[in-house]
Protein backbone atom coordinates (compact mmCIF):
# COMPACT_ATOMS: atom_id res chain seq x y z
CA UNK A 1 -29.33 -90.62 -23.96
CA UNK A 2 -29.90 -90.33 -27.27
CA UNK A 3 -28.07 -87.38 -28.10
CA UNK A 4 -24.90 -89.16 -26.01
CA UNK A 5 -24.94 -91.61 -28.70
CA UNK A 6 -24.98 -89.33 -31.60
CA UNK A 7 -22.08 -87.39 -30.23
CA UNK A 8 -20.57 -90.75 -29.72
CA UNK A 9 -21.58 -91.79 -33.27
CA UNK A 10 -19.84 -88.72 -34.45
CA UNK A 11 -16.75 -88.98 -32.86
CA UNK A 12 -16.05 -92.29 -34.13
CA UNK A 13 -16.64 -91.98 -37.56
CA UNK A 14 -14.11 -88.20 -37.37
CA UNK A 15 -11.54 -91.18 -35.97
CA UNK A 16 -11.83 -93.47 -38.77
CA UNK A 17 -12.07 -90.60 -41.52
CA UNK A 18 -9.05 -88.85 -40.00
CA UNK A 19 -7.22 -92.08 -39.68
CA UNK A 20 -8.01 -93.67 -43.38
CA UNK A 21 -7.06 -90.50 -44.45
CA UNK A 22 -3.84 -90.39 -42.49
CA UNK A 23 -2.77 -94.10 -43.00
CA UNK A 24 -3.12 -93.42 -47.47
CA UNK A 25 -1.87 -89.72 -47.31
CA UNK A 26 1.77 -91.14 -46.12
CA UNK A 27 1.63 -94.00 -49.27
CA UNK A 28 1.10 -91.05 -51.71
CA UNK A 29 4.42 -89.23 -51.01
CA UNK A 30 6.95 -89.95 -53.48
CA UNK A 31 10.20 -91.76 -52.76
CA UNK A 32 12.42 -89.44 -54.57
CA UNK A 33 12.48 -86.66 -57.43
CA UNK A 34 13.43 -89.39 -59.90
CA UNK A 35 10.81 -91.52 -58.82
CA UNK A 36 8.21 -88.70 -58.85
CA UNK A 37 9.38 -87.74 -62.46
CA UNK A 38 8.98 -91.01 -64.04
CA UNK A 39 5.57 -91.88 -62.17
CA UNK A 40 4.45 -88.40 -63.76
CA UNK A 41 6.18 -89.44 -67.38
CA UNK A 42 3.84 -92.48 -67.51
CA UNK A 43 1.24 -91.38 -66.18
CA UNK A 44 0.90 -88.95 -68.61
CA UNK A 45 1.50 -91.02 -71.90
CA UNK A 46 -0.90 -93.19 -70.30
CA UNK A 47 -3.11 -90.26 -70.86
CA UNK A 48 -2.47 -89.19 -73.99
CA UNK A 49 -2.88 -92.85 -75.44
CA UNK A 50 -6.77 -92.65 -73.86
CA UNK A 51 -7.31 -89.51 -74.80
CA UNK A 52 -6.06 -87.89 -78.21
CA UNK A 53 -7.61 -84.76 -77.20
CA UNK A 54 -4.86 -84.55 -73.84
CA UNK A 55 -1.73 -84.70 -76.43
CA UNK A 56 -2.80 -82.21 -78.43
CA UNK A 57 -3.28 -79.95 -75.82
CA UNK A 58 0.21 -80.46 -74.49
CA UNK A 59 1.57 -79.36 -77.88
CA UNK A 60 0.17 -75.89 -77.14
CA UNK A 61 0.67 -75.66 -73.63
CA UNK A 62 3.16 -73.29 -71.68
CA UNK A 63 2.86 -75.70 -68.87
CA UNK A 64 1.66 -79.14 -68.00
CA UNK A 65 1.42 -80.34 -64.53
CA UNK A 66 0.99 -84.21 -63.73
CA UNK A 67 0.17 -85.58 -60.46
CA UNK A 68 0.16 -89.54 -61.19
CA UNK A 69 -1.39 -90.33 -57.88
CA UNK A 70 -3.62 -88.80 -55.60
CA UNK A 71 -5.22 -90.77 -52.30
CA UNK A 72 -8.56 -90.03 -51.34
CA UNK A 73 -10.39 -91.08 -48.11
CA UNK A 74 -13.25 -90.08 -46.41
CA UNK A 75 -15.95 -90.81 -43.85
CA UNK A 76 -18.35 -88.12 -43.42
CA UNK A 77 -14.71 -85.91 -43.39
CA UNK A 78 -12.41 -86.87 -45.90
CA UNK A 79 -9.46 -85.27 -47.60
CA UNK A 80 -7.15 -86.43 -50.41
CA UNK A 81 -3.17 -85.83 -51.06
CA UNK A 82 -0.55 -86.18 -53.85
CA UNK A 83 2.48 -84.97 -55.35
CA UNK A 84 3.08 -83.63 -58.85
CA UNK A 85 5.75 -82.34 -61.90
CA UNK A 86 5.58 -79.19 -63.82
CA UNK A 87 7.07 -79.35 -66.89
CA UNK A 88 7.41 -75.79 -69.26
CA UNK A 89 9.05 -77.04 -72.62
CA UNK A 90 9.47 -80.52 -72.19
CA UNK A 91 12.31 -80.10 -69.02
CA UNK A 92 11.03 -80.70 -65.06
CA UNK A 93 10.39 -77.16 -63.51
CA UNK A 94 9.18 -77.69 -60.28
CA UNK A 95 7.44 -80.41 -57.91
CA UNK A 96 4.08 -79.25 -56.22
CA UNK A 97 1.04 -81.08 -53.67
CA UNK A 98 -1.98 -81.19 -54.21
CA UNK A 99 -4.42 -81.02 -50.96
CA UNK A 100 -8.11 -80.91 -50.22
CA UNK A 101 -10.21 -81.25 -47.61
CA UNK A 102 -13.97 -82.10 -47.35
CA UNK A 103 -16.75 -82.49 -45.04
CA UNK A 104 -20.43 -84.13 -45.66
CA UNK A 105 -21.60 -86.94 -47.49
CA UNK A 106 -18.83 -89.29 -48.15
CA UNK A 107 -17.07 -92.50 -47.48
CA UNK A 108 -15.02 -94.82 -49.48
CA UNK A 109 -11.29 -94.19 -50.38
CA UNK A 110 -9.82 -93.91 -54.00
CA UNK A 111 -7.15 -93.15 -56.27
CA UNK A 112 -6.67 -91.01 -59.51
CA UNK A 113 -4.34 -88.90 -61.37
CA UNK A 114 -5.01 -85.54 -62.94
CA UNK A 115 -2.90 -83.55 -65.31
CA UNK A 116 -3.42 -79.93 -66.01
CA UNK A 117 -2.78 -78.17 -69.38
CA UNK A 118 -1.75 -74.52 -68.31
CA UNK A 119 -2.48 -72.73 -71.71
CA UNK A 120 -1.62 -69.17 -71.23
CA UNK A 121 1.29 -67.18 -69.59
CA UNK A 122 -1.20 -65.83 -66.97
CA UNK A 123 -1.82 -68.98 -65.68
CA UNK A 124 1.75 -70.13 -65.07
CA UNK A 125 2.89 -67.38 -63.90
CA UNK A 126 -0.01 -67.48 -61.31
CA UNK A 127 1.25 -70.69 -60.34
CA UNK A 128 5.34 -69.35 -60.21
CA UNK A 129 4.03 -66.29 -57.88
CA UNK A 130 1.24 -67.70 -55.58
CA UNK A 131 1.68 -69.27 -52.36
CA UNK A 132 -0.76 -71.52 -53.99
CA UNK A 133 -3.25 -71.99 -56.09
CA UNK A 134 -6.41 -72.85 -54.96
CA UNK A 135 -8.85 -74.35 -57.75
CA UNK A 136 -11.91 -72.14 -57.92
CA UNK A 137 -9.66 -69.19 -57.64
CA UNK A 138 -7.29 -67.13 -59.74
CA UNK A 139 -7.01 -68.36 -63.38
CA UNK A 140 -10.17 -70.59 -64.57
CA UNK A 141 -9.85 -74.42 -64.76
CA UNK A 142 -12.03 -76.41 -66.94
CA UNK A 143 -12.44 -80.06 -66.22
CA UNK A 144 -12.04 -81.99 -69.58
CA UNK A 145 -14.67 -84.68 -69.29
CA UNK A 146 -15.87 -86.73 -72.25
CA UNK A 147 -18.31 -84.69 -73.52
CA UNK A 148 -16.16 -81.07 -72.93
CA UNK A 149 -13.45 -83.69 -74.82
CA UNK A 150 -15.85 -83.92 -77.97
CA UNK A 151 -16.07 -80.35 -78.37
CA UNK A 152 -12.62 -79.34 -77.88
CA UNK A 153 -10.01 -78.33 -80.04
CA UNK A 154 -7.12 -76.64 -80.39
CA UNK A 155 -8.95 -73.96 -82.35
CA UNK A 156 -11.88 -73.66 -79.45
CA UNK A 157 -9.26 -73.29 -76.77
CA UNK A 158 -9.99 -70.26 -74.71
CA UNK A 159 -9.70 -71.04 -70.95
CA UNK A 160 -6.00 -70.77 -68.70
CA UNK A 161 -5.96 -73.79 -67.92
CA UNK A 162 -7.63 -77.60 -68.61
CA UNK A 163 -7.78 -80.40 -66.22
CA UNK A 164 -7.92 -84.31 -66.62
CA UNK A 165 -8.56 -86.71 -64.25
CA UNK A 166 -7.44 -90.36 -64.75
CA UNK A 167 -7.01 -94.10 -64.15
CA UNK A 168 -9.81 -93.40 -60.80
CA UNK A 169 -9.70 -96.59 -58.47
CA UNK A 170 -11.55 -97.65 -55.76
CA UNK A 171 -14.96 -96.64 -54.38
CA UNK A 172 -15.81 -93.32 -53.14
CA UNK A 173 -19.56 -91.56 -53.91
CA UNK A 174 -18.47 -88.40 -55.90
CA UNK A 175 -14.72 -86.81 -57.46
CA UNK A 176 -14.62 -83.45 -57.51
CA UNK A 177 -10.64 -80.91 -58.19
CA UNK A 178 -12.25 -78.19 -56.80
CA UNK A 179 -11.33 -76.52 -53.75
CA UNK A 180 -7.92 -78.22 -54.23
CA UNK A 181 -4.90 -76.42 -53.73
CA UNK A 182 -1.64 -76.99 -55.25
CA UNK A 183 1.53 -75.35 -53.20
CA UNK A 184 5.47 -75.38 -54.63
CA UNK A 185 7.34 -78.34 -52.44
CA UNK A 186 11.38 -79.04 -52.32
CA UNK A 187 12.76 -82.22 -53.64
């Protein structure tokens, strides 16, 4: 009987994960290009004005990709989704998603942004050529917190690529970019 219940238990709470999950994913998709490219414009000066250590980097960066919203739900599985700009020299270059998925632990739904600062050649190009690029894999990512911010400069920079995440809302037990992927989408 008991083990009936668990199953039970189980099923319900893949349900409600799958279906929190389902019900934000669909409010994270960007109306239109133009919409997408000035939620990404603000979101990053909203960055840089936080975080002096963000606009500096974007002065020496080959490419900067902003996602100004990502959803994130979860209930034991959980998953997040947004949409993002590349920009190489100041001029739109491409539009991209960013998807993860996760299992364990969790429950809660949020929001966030995250911009990352590709610094070298290698790692745009990786980006240009993949079929995606899955965090953890391919170029390294550093996530800038604040105390990685103290310590970095534009004379200490030595990784592909840096990461910030942003403007986090809502209530969900941990944040974590890794195992994200990021895939080239039409606009």
């Amino acid at each position: 009987m008991t083990t009936r219940r668990h199953v039970l238990k189980n099923l319900i709470l893949i349900t409600a994960a799958t279906f929190s999950f389902g019900t934000l994913s669909g409010q994270a998709i960007a109306a239109s290009a133009e919409d997408l490219d000035q939620d990404a414009a603000q979101a990053l000066q909203s960055l840089y004005k936080t975080n002096p250590v963000a606009e500096s980097l974007a002065k020496k960066a080959k490419g900067i990709l902003v996602f100004p919203k990502i959803l994130k739900a979860g209930l034991v599985f959980g998953g997040s989704y947004g949409e993002g700009v590349l920009t190489k020299s100041g001029k739109q270059s491409g539009y991209y998603n960013s998807v993860s998925a996760s299992w364990g632990w969790q429950a809660g739904a949020e929001s966030y942004g995250y911009v990352v600062f590709l610094m070298s050649d290698k790692a745009v190009k990786y980006l240009d050529k993949s079929k995606g690029w899955e965090f953890g894999v391919g170029p390294s990512v550093v996530v800038v917190n604040e105390g990685v911010a103290k310590n970095l400069s534009t004379s200490t920079l030595k990784d592909d690529a840096y990461a910030f995440i942003f403007d986090q809302q809502g209530l969900m037990a941990s944040l974590s970019i890794e195992g994200t992927k990021i895939s080239r989408i039409k606009r």
